[in-house]
C-alpha atoms as a PDB file:
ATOM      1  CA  UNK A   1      15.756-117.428 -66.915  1.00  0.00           C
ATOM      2  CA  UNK A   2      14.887-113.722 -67.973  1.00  0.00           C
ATOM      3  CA  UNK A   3      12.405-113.242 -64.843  1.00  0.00           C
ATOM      4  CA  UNK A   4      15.549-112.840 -62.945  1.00  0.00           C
ATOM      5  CA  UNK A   5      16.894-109.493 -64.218  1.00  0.00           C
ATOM      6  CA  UNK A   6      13.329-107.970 -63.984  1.00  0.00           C
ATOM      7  CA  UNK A   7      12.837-108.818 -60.627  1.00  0.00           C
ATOM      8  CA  UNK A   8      16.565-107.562 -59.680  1.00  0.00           C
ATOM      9  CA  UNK A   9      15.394-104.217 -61.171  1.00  0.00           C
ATOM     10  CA  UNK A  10      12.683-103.901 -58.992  1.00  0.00           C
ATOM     11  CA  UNK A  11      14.968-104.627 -55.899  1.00  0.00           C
ATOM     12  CA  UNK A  12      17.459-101.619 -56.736  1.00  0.00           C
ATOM     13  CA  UNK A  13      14.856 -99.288 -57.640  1.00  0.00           C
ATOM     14  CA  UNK A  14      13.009 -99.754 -54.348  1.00  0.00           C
ATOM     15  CA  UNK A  15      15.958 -98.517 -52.246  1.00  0.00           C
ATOM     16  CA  UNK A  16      16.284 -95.209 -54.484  1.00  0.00           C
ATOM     17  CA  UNK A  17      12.631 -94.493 -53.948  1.00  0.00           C
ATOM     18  CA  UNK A  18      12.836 -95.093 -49.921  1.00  0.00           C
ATOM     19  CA  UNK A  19      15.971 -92.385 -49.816  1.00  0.00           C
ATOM     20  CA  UNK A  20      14.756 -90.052 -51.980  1.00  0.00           C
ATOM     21  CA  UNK A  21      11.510 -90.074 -50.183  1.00  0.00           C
ATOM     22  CA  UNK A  22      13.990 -89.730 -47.012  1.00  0.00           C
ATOM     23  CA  UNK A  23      15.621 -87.034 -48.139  1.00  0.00           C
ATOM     24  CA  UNK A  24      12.667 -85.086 -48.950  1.00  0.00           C
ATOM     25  CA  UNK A  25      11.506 -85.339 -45.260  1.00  0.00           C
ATOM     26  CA  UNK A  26      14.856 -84.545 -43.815  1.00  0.00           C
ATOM     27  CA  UNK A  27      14.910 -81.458 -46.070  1.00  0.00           C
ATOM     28  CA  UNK A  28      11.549 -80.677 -44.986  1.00  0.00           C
ATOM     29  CA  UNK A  29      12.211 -81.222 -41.462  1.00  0.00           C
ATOM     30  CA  UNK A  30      15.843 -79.449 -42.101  1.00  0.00           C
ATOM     31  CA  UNK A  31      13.421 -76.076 -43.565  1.00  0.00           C
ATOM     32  CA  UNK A  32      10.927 -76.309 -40.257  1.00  0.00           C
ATOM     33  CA  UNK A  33      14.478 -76.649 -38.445  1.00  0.00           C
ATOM     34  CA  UNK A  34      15.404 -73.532 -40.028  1.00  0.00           C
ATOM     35  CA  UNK A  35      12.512 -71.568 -39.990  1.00  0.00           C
ATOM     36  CA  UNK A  36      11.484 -72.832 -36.876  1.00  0.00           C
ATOM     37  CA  UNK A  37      15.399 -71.495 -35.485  1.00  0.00           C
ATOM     38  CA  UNK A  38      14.603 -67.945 -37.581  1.00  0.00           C
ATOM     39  CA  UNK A  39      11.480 -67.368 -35.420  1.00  0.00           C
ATOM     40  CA  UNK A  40      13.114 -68.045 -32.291  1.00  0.00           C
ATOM     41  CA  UNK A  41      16.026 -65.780 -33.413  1.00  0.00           C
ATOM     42  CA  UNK A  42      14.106 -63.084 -34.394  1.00  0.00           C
ATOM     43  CA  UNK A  43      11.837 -63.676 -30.694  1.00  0.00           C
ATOM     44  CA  UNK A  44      15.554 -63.526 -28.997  1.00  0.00           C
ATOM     45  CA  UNK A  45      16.041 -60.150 -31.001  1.00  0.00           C
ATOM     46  CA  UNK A  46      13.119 -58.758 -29.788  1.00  0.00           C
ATOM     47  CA  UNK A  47      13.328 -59.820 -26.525  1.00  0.00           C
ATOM     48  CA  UNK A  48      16.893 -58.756 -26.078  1.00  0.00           C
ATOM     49  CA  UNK A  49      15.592 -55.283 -27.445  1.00  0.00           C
ATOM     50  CA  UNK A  50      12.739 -55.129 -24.910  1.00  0.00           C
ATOM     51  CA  UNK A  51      14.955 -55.806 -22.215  1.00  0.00           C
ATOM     52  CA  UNK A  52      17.910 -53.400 -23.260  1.00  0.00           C
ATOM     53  CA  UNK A  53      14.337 -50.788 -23.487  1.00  0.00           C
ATOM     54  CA  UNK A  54      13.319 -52.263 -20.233  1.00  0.00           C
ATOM     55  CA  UNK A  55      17.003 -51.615 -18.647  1.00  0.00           C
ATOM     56  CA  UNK A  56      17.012 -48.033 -20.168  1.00  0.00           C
ATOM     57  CA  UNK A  57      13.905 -47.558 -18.693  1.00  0.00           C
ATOM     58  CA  UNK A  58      15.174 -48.752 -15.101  1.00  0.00           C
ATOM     59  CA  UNK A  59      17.860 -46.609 -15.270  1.00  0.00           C
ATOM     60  CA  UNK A  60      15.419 -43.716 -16.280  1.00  0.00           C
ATOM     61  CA  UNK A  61      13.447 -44.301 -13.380  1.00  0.00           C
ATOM     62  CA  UNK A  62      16.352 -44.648 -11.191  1.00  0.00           C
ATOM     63  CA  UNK A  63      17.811 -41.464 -11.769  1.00  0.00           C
ATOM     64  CA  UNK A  64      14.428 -40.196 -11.709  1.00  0.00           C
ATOM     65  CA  UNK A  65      14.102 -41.393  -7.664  1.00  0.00           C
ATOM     66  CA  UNK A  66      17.471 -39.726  -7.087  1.00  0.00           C
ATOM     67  CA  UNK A  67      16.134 -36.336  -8.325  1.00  0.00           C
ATOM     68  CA  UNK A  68      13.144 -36.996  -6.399  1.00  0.00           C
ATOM     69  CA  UNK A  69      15.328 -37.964  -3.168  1.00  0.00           C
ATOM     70  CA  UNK A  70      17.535 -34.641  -3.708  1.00  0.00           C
ATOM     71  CA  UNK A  71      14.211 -32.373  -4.313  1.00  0.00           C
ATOM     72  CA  UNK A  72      12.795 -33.732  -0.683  1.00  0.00           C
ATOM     73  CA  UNK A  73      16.089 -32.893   0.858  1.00  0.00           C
ATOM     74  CA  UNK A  74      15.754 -29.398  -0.678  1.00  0.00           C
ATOM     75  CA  UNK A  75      12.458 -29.291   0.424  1.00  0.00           C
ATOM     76  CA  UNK A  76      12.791 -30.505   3.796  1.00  0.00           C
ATOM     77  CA  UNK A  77      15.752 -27.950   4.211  1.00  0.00           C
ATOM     78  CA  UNK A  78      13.489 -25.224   3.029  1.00  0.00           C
ATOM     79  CA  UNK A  79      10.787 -26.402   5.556  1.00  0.00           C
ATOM     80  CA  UNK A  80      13.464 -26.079   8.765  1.00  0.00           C
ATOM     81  CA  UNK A  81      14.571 -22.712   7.655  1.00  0.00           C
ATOM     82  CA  UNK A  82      10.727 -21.265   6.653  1.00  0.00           C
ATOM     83  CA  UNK A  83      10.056 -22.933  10.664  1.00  0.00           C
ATOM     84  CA  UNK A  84      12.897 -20.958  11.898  1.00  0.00           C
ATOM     85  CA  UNK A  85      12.024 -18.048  10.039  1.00  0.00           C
ATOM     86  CA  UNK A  86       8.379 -18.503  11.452  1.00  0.00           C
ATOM     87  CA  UNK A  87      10.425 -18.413  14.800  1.00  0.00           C
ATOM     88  CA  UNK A  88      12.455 -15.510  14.596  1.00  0.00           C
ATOM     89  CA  UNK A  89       9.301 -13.593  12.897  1.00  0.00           C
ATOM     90  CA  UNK A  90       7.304 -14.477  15.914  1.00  0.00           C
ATOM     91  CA  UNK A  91      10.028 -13.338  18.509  1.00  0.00           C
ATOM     92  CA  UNK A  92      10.416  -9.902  16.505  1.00  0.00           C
ATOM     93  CA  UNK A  93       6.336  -9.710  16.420  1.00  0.00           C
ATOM     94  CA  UNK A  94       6.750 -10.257  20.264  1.00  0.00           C
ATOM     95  CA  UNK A  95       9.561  -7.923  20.464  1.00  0.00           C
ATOM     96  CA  UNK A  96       7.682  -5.206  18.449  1.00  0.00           C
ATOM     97  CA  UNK A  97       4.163  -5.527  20.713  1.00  0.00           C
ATOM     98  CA  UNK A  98       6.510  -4.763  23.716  1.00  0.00           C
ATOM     99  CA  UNK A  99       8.459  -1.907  21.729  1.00  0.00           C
ATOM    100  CA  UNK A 100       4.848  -0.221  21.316  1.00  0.00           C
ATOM    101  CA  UNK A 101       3.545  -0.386  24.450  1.00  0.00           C
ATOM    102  CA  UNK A 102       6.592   1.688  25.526  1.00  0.00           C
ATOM    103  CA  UNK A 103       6.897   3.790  22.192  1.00  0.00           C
ATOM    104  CA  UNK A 104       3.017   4.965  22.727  1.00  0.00           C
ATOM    105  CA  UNK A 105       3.069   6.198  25.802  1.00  0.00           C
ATOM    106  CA  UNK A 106       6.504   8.040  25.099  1.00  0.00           C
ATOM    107  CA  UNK A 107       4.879   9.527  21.613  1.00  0.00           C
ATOM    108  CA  UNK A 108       2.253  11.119  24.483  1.00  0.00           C
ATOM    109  CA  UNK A 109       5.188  12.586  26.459  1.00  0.00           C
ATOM    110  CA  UNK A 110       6.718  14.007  23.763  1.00  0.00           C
ATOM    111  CA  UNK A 111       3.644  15.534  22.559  1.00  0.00           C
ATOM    112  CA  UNK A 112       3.478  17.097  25.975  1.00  0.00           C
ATOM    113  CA  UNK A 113       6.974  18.084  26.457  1.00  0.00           C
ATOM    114  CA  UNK A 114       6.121  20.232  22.983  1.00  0.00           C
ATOM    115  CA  UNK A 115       3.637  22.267  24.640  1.00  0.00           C
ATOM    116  CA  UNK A 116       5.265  22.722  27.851  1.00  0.00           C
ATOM    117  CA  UNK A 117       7.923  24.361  25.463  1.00  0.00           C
ATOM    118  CA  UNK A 118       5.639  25.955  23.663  1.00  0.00           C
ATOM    119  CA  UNK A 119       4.306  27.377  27.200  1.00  0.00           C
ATOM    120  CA  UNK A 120       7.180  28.469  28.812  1.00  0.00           C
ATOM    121  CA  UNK A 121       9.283  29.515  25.682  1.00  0.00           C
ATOM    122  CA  UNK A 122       9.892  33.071  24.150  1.00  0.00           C
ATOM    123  CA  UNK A 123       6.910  33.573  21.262  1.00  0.00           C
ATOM    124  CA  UNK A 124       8.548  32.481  18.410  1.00  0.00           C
ATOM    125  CA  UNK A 125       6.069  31.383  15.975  1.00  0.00           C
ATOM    126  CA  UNK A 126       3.523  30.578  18.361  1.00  0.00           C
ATOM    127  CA  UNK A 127       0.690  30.018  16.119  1.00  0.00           C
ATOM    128  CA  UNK A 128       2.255  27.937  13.881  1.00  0.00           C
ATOM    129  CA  UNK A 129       4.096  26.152  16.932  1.00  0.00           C
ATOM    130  CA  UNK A 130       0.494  25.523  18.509  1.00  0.00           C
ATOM    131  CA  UNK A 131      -1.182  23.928  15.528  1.00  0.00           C
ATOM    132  CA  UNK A 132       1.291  22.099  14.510  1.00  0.00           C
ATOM    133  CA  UNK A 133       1.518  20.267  18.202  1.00  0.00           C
ATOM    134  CA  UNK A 134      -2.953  20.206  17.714  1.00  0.00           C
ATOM    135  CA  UNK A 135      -2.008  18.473  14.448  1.00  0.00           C
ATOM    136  CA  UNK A 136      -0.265  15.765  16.435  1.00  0.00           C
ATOM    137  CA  UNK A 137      -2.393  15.231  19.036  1.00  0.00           C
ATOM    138  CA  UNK A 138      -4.849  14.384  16.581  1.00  0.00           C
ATOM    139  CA  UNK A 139      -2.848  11.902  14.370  1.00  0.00           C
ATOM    140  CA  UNK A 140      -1.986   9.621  17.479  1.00  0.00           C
ATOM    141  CA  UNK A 141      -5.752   8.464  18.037  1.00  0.00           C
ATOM    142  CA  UNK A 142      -5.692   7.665  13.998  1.00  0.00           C
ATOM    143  CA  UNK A 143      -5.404   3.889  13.008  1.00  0.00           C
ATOM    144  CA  UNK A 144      -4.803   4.673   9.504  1.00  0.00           C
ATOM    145  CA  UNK A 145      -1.181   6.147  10.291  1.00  0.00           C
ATOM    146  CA  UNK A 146       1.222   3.775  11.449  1.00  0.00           C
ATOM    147  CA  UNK A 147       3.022   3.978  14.768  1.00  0.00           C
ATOM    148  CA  UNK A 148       6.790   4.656  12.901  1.00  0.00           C
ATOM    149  CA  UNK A 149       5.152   7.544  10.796  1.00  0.00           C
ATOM    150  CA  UNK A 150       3.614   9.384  14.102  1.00  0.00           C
ATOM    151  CA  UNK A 151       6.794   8.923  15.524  1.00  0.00           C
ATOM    152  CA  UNK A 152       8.935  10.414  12.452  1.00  0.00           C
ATOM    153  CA  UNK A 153       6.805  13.396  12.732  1.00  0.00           C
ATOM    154  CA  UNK A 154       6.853  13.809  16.320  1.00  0.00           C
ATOM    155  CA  UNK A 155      10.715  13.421  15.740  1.00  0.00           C
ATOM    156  CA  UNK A 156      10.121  16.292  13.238  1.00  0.00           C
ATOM    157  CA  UNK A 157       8.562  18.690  15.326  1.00  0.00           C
ATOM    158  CA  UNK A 158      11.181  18.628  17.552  1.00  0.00           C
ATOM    159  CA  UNK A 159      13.672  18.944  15.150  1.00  0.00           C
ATOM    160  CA  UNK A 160      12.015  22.691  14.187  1.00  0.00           C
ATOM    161  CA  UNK A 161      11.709  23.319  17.757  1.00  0.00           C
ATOM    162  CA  UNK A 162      15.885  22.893  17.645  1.00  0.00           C
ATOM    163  CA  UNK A 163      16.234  25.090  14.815  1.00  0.00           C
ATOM    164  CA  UNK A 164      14.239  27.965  16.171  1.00  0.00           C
ATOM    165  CA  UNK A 165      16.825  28.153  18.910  1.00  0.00           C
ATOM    166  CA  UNK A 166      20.149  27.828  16.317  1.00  0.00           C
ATOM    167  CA  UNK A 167      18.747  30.177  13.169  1.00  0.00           C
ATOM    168  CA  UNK A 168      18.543  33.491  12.708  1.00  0.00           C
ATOM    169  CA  UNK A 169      14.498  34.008  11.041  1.00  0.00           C
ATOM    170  CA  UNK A 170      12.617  36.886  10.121  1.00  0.00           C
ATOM    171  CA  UNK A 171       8.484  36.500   9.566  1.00  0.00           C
ATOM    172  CA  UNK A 172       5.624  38.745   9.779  1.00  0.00           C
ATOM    173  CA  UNK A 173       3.270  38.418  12.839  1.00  0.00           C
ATOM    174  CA  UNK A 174       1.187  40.024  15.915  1.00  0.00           C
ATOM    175  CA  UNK A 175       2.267  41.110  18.897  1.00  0.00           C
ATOM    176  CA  UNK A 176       0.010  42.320  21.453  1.00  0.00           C
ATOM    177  CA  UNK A 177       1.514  45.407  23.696  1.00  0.00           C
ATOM    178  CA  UNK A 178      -0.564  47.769  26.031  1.00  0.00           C
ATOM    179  CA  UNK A 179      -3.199  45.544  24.979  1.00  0.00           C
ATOM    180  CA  UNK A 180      -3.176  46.466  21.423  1.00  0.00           C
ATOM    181  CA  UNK A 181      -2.903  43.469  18.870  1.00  0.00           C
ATOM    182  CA  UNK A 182       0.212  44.990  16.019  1.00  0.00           C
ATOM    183  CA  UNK A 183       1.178  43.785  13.096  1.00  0.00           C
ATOM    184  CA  UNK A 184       4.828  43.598  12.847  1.00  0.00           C
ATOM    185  CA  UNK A 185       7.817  42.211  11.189  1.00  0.00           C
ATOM    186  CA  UNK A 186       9.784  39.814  13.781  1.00  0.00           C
ATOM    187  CA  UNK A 187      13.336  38.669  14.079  1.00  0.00           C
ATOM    188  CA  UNK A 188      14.815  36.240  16.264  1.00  0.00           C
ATOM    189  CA  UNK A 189      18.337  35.278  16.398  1.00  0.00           C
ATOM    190  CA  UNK A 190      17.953  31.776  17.542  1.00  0.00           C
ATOM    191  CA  UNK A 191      15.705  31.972  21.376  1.00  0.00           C
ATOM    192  CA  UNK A 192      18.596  34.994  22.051  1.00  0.00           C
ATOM    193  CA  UNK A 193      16.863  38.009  20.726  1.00  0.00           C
ATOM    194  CA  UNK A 194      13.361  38.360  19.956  1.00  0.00           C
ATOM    195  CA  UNK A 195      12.671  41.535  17.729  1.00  0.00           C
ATOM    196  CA  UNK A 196       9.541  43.164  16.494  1.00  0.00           C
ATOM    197  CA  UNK A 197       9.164  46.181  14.039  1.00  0.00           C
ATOM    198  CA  UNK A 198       6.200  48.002  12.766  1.00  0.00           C
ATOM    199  CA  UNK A 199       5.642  47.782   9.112  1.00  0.00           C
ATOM    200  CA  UNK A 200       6.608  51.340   8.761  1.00  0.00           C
ATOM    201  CA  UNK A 201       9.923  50.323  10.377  1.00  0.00           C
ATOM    202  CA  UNK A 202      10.083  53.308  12.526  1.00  0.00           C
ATOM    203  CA  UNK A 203       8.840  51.508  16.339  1.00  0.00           C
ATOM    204  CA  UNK A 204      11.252  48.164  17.710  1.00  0.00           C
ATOM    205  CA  UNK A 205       9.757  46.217  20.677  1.00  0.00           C
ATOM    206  CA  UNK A 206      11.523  43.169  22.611  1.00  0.00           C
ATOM    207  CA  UNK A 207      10.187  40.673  24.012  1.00  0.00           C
ATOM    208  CA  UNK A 208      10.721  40.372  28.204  1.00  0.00           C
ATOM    209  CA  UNK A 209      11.636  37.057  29.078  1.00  0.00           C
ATOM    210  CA  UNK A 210      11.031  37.978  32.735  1.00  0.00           C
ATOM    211  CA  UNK A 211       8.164  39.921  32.540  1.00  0.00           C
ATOM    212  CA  UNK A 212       6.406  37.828  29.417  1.00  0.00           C
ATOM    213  CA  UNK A 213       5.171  41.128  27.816  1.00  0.00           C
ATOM    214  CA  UNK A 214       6.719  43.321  24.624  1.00  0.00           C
ATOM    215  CA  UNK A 215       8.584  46.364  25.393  1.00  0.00           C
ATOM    216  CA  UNK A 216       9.474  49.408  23.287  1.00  0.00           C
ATOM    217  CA  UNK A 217      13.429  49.560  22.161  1.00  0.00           C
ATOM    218  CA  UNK A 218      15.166  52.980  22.491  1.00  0.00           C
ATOM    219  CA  UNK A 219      15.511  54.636  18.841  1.00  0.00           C
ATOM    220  CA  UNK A 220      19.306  54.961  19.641  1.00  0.00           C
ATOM    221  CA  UNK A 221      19.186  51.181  18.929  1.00  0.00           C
ATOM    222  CA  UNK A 222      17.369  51.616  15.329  1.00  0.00           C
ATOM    223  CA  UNK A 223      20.807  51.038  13.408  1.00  0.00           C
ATOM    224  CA  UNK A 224      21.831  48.027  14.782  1.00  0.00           C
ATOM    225  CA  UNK A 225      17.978  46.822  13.977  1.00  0.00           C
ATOM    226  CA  UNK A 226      18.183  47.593  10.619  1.00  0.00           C
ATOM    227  CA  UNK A 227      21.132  45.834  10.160  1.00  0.00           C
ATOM    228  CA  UNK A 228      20.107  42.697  11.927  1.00  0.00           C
ATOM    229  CA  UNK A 229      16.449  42.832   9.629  1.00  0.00           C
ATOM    230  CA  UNK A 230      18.964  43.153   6.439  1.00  0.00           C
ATOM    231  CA  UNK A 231      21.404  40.300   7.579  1.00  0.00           C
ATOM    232  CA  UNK A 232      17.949  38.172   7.998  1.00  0.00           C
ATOM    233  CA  UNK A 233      16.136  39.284   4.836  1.00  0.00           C
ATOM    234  CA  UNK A 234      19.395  38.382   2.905  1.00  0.00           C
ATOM    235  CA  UNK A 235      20.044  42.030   1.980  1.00  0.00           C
ATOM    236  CA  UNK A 236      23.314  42.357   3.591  1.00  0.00           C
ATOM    237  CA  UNK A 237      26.200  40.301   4.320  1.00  0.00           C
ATOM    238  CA  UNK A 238      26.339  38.775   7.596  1.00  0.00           C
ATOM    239  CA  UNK A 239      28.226  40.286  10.451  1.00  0.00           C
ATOM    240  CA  UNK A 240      28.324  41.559  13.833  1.00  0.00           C
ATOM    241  CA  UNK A 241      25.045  43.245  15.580  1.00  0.00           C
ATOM    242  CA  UNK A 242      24.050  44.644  18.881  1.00  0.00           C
ATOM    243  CA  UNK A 243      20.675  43.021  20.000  1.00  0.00           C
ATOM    244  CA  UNK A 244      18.953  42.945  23.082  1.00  0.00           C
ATOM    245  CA  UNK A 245      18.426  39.701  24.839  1.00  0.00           C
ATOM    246  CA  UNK A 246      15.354  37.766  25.220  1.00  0.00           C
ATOM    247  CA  UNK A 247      16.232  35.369  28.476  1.00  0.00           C
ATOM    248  CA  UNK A 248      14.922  35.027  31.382  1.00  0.00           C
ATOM    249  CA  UNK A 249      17.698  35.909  34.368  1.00  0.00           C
ATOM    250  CA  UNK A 250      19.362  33.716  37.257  1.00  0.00           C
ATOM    251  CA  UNK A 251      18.047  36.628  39.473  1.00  0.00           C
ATOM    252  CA  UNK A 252      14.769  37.062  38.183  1.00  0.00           C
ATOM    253  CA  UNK A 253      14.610  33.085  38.799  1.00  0.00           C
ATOM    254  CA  UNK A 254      15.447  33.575  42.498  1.00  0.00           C
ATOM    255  CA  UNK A 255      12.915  36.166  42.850  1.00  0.00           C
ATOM    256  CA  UNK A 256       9.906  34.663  41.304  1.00  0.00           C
ATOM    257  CA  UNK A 257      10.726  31.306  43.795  1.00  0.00           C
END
């Protein structure tokens, strides 16, 4: 009779045992569910973050290429145009080579149209005249001068040569007359006149186009002298003069052919 109860007891506290022993390993398994969910959250996170790093990074690079792409346009623009530059620059060398070869020899001609001048002109200068022509002759055969620079002064020369025969001048010189060598004050009134006075400014020569020689000036001309010397010395104001003339004639021409 009372083993009953006992054994009843036993029955209903087996059951509570099993679930709470249940229970435990759901919670457990529910807590390795959890943590075991955490860690793959948190591996989502950080792979979400590597590939929003990963995208900014592709995006990076990207723009990067298109830089790249529109700096080897640039480039390949500058590479025609330095190519056509090349071009042109080689044409203009060519051009230049076959401007010298016809400068040159034209430099030369110039030279000796200068000295022809110098020749055949009225005296005007002539030392001067002649080495400054002997100065050019000797700068054409030097390489350290450039071609444009020989031809500036060349250019020069006869740009002096233009204002002897325009400019009323007045410089001290020698003359040489009945083979005496005189040391004189001369005036020329462009290649016109051609004046000489002794120092003492009491003898006038002109010079004889025709007959290439100096030749004494009548004293009755001595006024009109003085005032030409004065005009050219800046001592008096300019105005009209009587001078002889220093040319050579039409007839004179005829009768020397």
């Amino acid at each position: 009779m009372f083993k009953t109860p006992i054994a009843l007891g036993l029955l209903i506290a087996l059951p509570f045992s099993a679930m709470a022993s249940d229970l435990t390993n759901a919670q457990s398994v529910q807590s390795k569910t959890n943590a075991s969910s955490a860690a793959s959250q948190q591996r989502i996170d950080k792979s979400a973050e590597q590939s929003i790093k990963f995208q900014a990074e592709i995006e990076q690079l990207q723009q990067e290429v298109k830089n790249l792409q529109v700096y080897q346009d640039h480039l390949n623009a500058l590479v025609v145009s330095q190519e056509q530059e090349v071009s042109s620059l080689e044409g203009q060398i060519d051009e230049i080579k076959s401007t010298r070869q016809g400068v040159v020899p034209l430099m030369y001609q110039m030279i000796e149209g200068l000295k022809q001048n110098l020749a055949q002109d009225v005296p005007i200068k002539p030392e001067q005249r002649a080495e400054r022509i002997a100065k050019l002759d000797s700068m054409m055969t030097r390489a350290d001068i450039a071609d444009a620079e020989k031809y500036r002064r060349i250019l020069e020369a006869y740009q002096i040569e233009l204002d002897y025969g325009t400019k009323l001048g007045l410089y001290q010189g020698q003359i040489t007359t009945h083979d005496k060598q005189l040391e004189v004050d001369i005036l020329h009134m462009g290649r016109l006149s051609l004046i000489a006075r002794s120092l003492n400014g009491l003898n006038y020569w002109s010079w004889n186009a025709n007959q290439r020689e100096w030749q004494s000036l009548d004293s009755s001309l001595k006024t009109e002298l003085d005032k030409a010397y004065s005009i050219a010395a800046q001592q008096t104001a300019p105005s009209l003069v009587t001078l002889p003339v220093s040319l050579v004639t039409s007839t004179s021409q005829q009768e020397e052919q």
